[in-house]
Protein backbone atom coordinates (compact mmCIF):
# COMPACT_ATOMS: atom_id res chain seq x y z
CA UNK A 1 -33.03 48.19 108.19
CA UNK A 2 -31.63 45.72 105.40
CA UNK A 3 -27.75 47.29 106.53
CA UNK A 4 -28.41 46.48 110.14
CA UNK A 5 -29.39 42.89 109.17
CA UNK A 6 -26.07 42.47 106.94
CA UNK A 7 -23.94 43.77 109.66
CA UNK A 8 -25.56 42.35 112.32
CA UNK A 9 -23.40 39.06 112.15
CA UNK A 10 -19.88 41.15 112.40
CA UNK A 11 -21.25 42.65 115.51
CA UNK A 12 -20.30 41.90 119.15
CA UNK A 13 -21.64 43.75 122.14
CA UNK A 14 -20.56 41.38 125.24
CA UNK A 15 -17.49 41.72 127.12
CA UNK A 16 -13.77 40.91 125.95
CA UNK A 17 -12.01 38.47 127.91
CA UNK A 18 -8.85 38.02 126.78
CA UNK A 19 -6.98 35.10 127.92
CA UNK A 20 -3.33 35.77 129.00
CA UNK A 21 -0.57 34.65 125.74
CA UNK A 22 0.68 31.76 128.47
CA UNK A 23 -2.42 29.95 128.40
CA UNK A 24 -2.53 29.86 124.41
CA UNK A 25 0.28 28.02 123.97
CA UNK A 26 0.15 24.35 124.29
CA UNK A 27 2.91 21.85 123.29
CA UNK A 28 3.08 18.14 123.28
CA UNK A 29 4.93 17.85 126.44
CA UNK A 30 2.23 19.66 127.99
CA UNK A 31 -0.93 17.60 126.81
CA UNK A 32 -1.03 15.42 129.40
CA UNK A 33 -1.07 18.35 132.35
CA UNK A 34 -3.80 19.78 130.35
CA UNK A 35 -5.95 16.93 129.27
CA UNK A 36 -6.16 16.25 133.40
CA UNK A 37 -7.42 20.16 134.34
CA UNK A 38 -8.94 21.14 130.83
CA UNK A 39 -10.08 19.00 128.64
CA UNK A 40 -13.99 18.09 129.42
CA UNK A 41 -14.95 14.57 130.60
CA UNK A 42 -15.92 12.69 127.61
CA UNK A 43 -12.43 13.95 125.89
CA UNK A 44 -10.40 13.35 129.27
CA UNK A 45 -11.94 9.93 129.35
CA UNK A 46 -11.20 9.58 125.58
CA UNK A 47 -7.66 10.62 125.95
CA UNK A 48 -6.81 8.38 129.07
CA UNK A 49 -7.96 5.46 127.62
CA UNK A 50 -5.91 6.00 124.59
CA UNK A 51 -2.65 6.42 127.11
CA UNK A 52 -3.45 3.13 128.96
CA UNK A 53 -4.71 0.56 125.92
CA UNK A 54 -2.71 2.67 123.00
CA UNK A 55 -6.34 2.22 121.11
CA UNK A 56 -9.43 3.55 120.53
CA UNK A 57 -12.54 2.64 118.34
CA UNK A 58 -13.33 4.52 115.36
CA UNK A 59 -15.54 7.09 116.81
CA UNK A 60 -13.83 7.29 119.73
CA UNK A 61 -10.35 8.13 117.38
CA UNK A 62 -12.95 10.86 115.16
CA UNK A 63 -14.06 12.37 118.34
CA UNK A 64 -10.98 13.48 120.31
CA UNK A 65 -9.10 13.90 117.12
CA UNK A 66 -11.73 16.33 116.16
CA UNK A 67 -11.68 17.76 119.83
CA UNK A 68 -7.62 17.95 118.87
CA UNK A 69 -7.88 20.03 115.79
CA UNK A 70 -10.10 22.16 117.24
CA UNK A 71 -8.39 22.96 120.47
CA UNK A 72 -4.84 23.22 118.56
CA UNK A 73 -6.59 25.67 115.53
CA UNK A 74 -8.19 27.94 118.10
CA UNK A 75 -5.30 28.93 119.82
C-alpha cells in the first residue's frame, strides 16, 4: 500500500495530447499574433496596454512577466 502511495505522484492515466512541434515554438516576432488568439484576457489586456502606454504598474509588470516566464519555460 505504502509503494502505491510513493508512486502514485509519477503516475498518469489520462490521455496524451501532444501538441504539434510548430505550435511550441514562439519567437519575438510572433508575440504579438499570439498574445491576440492565445494569451487569456487578463494577460491580453495586460500586454496591449503595455504596447499602447509603453507602461504598466508594478503588479501589472509581476503578472504578465510571470505569465511570460511561464509560457516561454513550458515550451
Amino acid at each position: 500500500m505504502n509503494q502505491i502511495v510513493e508512486t502514485l505522484n509519477a503516475s498518469y492515466l489520462g490521455p496524451d495530447y501532444p501538441q504539434p512541434k510548430e505550435f511550441r515554438e514562439i519567437s519575438i516576432k510572433d508575440l504579438d499574433q499570439v498574445a491576440k488568439t492565445s494569451f487569456p484576457l487578463c494577460m491580453c489586456h495586460l500586454f496591449d496596454k503595455l504596447r499602447e502606454d509603453h507602461h504598466l504598474k508594478h503588479g501589472g509588470r509581476m503578472q504578465l512577466g510571470l505569465f511570460l516566464k511561464v509560457v516561454l519555460i513550458n515550451l
